[in-house]
PDB file of N, CA and C in Angstrom:
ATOM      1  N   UNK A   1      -9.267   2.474   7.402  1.00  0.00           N
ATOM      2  CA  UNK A   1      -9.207   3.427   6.329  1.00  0.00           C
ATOM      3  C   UNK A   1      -9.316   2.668   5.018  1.00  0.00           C
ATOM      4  N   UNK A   2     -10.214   3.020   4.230  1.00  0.00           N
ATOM      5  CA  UNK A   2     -10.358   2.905   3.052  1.00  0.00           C
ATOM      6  C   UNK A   2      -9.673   3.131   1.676  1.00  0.00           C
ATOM      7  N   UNK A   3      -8.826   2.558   0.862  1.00  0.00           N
ATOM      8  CA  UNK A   3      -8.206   3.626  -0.133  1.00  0.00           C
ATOM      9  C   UNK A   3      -8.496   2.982  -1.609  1.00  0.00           C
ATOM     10  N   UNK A   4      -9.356   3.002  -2.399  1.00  0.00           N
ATOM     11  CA  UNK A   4      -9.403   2.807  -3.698  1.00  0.00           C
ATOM     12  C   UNK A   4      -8.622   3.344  -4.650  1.00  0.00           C
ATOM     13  N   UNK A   5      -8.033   2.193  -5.387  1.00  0.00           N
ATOM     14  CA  UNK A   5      -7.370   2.613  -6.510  1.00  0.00           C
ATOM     15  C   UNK A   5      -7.621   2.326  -7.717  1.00  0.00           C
ATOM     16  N   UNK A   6      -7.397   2.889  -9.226  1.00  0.00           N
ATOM     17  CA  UNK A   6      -7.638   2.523 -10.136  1.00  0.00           C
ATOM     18  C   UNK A   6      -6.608   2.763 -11.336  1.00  0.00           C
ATOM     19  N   UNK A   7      -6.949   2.022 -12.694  1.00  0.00           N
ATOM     20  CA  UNK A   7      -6.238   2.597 -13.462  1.00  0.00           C
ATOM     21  C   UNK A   7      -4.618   1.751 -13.572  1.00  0.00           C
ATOM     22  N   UNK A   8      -3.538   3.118 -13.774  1.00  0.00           N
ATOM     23  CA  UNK A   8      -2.403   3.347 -13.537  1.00  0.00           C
ATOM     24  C   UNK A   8      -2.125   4.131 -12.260  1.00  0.00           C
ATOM     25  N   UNK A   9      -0.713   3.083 -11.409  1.00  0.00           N
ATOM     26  CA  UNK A   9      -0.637   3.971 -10.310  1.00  0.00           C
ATOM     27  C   UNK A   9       1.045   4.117 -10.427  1.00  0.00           C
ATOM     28  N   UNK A  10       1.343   5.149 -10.193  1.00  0.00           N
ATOM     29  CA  UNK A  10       2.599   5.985 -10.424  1.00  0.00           C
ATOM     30  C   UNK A  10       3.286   6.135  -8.809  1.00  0.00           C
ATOM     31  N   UNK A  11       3.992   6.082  -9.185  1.00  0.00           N
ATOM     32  CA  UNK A  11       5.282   6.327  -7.858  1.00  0.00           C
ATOM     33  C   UNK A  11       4.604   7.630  -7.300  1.00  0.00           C
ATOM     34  N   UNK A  12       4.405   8.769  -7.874  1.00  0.00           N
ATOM     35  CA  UNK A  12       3.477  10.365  -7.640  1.00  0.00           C
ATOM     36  C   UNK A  12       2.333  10.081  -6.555  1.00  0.00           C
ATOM     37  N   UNK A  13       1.464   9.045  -7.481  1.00  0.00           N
ATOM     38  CA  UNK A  13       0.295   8.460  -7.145  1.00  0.00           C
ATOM     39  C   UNK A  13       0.012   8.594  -5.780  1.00  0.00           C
ATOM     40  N   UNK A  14       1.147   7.330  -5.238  1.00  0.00           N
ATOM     41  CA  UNK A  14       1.121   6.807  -3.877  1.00  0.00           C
ATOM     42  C   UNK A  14       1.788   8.167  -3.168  1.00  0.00           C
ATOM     43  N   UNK A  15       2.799   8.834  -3.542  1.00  0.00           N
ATOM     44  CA  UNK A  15       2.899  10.284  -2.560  1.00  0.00           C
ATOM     45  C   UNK A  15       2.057  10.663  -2.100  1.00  0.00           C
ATOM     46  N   UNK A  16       1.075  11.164  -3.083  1.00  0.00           N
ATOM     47  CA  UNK A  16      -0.087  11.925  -3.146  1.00  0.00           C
ATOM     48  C   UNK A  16      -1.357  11.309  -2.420  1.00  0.00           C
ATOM     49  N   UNK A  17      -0.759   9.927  -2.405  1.00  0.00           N
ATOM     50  CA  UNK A  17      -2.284   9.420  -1.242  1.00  0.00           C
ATOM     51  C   UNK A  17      -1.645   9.368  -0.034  1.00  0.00           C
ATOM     52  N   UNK A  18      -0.474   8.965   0.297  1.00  0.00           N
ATOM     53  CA  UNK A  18       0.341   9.397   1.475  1.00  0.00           C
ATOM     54  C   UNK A  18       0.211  10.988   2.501  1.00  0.00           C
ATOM     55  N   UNK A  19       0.064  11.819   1.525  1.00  0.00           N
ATOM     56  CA  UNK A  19       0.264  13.244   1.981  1.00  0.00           C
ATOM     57  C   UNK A  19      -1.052  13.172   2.205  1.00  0.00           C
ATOM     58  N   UNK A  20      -2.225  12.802   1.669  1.00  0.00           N
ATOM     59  CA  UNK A  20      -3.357  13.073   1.664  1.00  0.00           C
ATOM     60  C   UNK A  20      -4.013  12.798   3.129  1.00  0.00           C
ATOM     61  N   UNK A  21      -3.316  11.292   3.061  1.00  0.00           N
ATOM     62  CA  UNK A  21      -3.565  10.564   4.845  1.00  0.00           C
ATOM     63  C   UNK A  21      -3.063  11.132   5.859  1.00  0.00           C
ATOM     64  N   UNK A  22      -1.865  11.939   5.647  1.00  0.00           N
ATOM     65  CA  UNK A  22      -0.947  12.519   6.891  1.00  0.00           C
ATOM     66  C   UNK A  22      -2.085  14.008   7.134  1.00  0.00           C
ATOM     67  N   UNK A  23      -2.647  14.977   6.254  1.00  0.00           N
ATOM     68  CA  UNK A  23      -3.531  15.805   6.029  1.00  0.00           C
ATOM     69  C   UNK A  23      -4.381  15.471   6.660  1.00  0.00           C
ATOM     70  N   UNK A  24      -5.086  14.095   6.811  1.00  0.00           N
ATOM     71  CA  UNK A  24      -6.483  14.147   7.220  1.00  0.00           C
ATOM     72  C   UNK A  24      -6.513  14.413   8.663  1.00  0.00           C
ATOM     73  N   UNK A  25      -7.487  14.881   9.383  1.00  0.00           N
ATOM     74  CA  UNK A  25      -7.288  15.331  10.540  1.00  0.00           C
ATOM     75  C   UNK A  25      -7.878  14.270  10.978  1.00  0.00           C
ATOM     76  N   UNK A  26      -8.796  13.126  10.967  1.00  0.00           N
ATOM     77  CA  UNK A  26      -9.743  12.043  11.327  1.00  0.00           C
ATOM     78  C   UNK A  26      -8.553  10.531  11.238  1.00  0.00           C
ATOM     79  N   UNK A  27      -6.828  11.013  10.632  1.00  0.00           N
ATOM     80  CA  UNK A  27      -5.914  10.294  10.792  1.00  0.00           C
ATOM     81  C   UNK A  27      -5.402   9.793  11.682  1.00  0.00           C
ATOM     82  N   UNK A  28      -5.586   8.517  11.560  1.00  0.00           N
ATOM     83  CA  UNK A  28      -4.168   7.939  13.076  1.00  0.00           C
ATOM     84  C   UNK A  28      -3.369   6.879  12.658  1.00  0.00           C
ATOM     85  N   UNK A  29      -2.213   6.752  12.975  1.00  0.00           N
ATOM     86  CA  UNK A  29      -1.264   5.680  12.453  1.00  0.00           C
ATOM     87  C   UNK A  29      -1.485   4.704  13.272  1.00  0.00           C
ATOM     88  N   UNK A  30      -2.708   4.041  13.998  1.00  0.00           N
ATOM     89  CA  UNK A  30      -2.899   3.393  15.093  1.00  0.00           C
ATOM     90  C   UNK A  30      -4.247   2.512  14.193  1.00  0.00           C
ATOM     91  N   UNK A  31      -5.055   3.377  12.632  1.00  0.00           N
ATOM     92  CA  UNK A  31      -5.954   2.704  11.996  1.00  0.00           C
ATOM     93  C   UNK A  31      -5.871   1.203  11.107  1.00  0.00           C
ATOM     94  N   UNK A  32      -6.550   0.587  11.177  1.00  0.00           N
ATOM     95  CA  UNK A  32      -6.534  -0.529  10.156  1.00  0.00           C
ATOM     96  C   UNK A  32      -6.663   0.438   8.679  1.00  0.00           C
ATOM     97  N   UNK A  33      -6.064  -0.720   7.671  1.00  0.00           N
ATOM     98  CA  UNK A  33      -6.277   0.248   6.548  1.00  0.00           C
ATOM     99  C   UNK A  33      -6.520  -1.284   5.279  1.00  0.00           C
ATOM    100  N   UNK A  34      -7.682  -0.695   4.064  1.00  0.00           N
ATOM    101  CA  UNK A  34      -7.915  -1.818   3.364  1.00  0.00           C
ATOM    102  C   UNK A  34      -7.578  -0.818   2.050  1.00  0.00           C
ATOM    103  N   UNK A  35      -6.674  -1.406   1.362  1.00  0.00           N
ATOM    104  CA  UNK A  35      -6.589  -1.007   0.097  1.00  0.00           C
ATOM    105  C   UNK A  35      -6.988  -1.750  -1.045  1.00  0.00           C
ATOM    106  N   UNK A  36      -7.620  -1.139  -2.222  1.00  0.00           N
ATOM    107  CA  UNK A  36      -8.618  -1.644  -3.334  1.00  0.00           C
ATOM    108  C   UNK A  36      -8.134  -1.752  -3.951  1.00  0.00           C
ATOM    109  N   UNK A  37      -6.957  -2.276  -4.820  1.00  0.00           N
ATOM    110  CA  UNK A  37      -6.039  -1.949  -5.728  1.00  0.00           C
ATOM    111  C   UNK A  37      -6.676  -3.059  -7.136  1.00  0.00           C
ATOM    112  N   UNK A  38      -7.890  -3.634  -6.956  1.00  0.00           N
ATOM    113  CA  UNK A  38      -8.631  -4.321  -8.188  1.00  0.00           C
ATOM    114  C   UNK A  38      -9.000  -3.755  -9.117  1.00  0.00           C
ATOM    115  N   UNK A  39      -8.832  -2.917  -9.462  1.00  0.00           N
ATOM    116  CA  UNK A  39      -9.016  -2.119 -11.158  1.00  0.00           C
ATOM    117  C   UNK A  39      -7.364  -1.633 -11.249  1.00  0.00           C
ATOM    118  N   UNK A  40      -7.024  -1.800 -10.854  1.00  0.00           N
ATOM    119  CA  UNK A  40      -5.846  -1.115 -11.254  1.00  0.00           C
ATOM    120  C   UNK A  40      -4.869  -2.069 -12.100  1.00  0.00           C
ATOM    121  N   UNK A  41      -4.878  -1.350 -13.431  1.00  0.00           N
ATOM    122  CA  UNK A  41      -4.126  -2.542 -14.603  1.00  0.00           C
ATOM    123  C   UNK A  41      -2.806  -2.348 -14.925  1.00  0.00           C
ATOM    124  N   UNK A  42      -2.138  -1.237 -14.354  1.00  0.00           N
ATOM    125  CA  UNK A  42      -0.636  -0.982 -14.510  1.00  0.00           C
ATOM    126  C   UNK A  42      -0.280  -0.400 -13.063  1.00  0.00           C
ATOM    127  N   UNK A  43       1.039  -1.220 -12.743  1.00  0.00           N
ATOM    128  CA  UNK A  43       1.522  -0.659 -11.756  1.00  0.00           C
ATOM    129  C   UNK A  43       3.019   0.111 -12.207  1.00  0.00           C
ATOM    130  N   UNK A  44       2.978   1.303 -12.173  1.00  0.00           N
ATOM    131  CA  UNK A  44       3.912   1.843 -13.108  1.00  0.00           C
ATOM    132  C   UNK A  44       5.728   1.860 -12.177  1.00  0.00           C
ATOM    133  N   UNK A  45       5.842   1.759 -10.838  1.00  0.00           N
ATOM    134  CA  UNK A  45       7.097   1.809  -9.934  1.00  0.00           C
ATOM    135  C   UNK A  45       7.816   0.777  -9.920  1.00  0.00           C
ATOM    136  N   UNK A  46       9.002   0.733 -10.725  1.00  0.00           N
ATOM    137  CA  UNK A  46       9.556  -0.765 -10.300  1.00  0.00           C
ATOM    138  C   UNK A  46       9.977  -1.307  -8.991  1.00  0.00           C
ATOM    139  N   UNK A  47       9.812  -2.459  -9.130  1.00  0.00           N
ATOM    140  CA  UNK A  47      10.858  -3.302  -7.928  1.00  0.00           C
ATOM    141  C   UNK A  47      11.641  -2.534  -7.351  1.00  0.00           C
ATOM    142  N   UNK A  48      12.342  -1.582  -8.145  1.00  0.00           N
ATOM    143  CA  UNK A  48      13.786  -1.300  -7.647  1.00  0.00           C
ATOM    144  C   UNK A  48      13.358   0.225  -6.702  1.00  0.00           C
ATOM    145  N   UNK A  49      12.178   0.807  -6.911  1.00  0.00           N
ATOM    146  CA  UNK A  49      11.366   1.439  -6.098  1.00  0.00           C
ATOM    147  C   UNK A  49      10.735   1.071  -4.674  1.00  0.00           C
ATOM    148  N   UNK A  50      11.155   0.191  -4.358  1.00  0.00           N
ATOM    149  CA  UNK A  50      10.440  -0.152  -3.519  1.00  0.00           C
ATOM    150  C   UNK A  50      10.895   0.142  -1.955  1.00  0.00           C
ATOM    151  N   UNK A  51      12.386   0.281  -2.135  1.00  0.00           N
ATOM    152  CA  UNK A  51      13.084   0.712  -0.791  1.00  0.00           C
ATOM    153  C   UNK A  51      13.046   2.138  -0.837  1.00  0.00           C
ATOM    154  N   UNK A  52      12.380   2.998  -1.747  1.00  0.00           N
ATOM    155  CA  UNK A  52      11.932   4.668  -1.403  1.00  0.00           C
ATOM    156  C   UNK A  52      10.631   4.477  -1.045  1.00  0.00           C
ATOM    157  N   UNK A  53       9.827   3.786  -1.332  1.00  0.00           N
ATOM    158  CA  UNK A  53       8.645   3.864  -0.822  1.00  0.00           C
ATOM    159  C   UNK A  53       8.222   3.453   0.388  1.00  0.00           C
ATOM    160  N   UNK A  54       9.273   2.506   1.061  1.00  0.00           N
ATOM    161  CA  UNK A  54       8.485   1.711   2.457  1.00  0.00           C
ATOM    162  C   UNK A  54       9.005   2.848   3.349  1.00  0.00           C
ATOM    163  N   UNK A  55       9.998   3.529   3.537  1.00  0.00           N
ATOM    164  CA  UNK A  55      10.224   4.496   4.301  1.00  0.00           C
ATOM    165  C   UNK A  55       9.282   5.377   4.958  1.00  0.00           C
ATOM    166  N   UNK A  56       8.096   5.940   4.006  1.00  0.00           N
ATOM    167  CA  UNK A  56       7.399   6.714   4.041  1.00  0.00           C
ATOM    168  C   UNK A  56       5.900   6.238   4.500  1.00  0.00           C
ATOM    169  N   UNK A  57       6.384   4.733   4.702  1.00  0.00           N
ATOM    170  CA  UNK A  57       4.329   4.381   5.133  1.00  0.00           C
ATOM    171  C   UNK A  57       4.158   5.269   6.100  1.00  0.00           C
ATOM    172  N   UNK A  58       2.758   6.058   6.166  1.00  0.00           N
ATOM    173  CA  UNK A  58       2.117   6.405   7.123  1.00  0.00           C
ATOM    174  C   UNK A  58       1.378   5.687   8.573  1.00  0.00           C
ATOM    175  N   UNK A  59       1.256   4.619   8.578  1.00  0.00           N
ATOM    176  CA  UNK A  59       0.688   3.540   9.466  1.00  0.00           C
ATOM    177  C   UNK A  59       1.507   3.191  10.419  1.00  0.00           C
ATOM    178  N   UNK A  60       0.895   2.902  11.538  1.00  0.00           N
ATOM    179  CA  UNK A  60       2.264   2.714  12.523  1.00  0.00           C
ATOM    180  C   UNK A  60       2.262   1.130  12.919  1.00  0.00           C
ATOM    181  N   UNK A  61       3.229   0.127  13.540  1.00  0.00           N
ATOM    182  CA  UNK A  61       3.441  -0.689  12.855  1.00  0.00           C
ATOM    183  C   UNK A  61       2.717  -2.094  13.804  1.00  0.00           C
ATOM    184  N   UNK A  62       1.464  -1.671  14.274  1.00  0.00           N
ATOM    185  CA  UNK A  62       0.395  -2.655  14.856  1.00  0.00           C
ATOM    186  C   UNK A  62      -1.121  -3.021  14.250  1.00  0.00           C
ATOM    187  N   UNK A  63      -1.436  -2.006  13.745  1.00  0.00           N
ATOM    188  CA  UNK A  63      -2.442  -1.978  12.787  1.00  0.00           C
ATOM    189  C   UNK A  63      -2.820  -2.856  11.717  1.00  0.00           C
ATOM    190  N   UNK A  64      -4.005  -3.397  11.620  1.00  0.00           N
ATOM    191  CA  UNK A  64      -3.816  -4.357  10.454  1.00  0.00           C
ATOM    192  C   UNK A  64      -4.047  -3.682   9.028  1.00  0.00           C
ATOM    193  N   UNK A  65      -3.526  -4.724   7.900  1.00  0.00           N
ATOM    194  CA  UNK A  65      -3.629  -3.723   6.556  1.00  0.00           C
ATOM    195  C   UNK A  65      -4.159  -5.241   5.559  1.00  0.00           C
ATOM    196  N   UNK A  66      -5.052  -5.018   5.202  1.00  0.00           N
ATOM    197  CA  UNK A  66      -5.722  -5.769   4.128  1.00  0.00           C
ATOM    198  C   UNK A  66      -5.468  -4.842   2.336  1.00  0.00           C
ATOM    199  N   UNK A  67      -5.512  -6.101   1.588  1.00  0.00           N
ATOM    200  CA  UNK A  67      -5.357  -5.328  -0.112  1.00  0.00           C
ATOM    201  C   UNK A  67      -6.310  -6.316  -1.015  1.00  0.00           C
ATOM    202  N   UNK A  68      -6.956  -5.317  -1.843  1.00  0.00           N
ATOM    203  CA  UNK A  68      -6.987  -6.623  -2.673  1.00  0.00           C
ATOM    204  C   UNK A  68      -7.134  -5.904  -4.018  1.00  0.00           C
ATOM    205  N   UNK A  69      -6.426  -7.168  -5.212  1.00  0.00           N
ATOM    206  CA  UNK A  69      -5.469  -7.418  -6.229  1.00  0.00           C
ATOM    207  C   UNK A  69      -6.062  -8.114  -7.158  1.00  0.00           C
ATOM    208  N   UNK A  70      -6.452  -8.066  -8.094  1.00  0.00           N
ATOM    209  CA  UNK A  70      -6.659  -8.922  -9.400  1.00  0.00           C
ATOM    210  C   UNK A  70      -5.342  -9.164 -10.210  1.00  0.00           C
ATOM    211  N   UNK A  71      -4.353  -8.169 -10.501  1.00  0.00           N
ATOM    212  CA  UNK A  71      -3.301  -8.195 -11.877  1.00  0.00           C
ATOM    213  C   UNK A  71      -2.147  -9.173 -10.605  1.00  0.00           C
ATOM    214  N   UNK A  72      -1.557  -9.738 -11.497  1.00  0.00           N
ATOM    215  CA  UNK A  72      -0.261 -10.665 -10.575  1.00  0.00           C
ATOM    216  C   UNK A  72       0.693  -9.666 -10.403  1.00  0.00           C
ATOM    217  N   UNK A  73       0.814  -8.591 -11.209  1.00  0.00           N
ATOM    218  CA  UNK A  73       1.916  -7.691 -10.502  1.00  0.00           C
ATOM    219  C   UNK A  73       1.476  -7.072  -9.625  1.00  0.00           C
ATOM    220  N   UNK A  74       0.114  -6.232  -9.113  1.00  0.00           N
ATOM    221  CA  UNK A  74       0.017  -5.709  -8.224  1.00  0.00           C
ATOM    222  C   UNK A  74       0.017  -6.573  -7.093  1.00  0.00           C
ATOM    223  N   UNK A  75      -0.314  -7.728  -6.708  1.00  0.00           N
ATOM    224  CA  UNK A  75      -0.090  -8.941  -5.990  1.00  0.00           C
ATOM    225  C   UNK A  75       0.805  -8.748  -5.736  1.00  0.00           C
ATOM    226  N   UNK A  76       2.099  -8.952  -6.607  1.00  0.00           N
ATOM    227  CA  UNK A  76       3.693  -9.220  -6.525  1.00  0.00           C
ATOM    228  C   UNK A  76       4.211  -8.156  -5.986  1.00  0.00           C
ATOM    229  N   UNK A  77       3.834  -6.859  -5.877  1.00  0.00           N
ATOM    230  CA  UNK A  77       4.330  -5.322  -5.554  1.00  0.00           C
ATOM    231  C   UNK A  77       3.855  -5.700  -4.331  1.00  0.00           C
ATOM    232  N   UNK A  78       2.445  -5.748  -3.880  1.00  0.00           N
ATOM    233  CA  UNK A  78       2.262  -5.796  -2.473  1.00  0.00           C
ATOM    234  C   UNK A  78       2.719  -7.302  -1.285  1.00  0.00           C
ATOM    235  N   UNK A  79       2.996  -7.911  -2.175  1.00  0.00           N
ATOM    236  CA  UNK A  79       3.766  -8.686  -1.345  1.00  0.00           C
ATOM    237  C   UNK A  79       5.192  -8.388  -0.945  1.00  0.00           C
ATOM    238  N   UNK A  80       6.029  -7.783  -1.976  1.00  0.00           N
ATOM    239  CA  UNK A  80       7.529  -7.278  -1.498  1.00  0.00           C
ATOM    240  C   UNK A  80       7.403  -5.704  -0.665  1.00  0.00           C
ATOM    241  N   UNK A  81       6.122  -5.058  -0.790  1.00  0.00           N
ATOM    242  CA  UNK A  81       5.717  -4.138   0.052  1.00  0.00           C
ATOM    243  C   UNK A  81       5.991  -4.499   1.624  1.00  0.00           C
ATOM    244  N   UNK A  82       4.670  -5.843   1.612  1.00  0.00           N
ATOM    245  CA  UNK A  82       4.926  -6.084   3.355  1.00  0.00           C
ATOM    246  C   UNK A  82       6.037  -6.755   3.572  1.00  0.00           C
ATOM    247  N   UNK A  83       6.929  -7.625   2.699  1.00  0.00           N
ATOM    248  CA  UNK A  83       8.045  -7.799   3.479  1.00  0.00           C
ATOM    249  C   UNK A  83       8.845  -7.169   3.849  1.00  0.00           C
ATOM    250  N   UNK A  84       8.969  -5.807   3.097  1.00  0.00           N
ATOM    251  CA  UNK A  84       9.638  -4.569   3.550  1.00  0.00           C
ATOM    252  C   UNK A  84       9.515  -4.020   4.879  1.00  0.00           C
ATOM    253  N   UNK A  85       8.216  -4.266   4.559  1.00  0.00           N
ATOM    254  CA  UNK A  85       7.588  -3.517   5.867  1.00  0.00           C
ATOM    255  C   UNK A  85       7.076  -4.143   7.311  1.00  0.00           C
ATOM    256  N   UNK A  86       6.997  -5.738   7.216  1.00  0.00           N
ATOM    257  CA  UNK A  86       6.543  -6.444   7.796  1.00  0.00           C
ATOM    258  C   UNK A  86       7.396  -7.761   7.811  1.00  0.00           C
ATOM    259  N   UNK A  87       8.126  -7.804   7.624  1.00  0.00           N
ATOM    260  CA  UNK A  87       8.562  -9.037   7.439  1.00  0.00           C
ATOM    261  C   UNK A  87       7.942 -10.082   6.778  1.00  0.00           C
ATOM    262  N   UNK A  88       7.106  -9.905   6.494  1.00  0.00           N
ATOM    263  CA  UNK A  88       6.278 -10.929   5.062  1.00  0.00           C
ATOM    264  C   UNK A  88       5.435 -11.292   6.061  1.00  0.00           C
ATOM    265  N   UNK A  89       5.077 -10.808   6.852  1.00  0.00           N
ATOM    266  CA  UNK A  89       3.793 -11.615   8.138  1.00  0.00           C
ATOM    267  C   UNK A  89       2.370 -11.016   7.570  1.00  0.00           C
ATOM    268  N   UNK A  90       2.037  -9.681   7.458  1.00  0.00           N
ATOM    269  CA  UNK A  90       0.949  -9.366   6.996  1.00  0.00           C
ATOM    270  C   UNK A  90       0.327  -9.478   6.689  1.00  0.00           C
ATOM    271  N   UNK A  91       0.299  -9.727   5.016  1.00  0.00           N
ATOM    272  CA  UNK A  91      -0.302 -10.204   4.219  1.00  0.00           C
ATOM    273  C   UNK A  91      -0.402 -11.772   4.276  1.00  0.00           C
ATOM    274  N   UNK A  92       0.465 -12.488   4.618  1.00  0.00           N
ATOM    275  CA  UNK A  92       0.352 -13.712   4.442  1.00  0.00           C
ATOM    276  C   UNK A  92      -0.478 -13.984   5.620  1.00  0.00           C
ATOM    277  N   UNK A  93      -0.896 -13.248   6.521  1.00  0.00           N
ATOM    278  CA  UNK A  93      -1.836 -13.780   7.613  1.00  0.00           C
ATOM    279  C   UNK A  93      -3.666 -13.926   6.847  1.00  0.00           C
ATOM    280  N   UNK A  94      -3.519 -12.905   5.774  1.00  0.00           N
ATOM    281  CA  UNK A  94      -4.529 -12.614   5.025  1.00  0.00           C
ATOM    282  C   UNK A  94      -5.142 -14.117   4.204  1.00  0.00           C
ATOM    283  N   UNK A  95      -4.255 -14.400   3.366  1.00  0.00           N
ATOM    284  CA  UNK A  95      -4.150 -15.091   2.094  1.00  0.00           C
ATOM    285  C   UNK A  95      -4.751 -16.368   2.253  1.00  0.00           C
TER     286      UNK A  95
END
């Protein structure tokens, strides 16, 4: 699965692409998923957001997940992402 992002992304944001994925009927939590997050120049959710958000990944937890990042905070968000979520294995298999 594909997910481009741009801009500013808002705590809303990521709901809203969440709900969007659970919606799709061509969905499986069994997909690889690559997220685009290279235009994106503000990441608006703090740190302290981050234990409401891993709750809710849609992906189930064999699947691989690729990102890619230009700004050092979105870097820095998706790295405390997969350790949340992954134990920091994920991404660092990437890097």
């Amino acid at each position: 699965m594909y997910a481009p992002f741009d801009g500013v992304i808002s705590l809303d944001d990521i709901t809203r692409y969440r709900d969007r994925v659970r919606a799709d009927a061509d969905f499986s939590p069994e997909m690889h998923s690559l997220a685009d997050l290279g235009d994106v120049t503000v990441f608006e959710p703090p740190s302290t957001d981050m234990p409401s958000i891993v709750p809710d990944h849609p992906f189930g937890p064999d699947p691989l997940h690729a990102a890619v990042a230009r700004a050092d905070i979105v870097f820095g968000m998706l790295r405390m992402y997969d350790f949340r979520v992954h134990g920091g294995t994920c991404l660092a298999e990437w890097v």
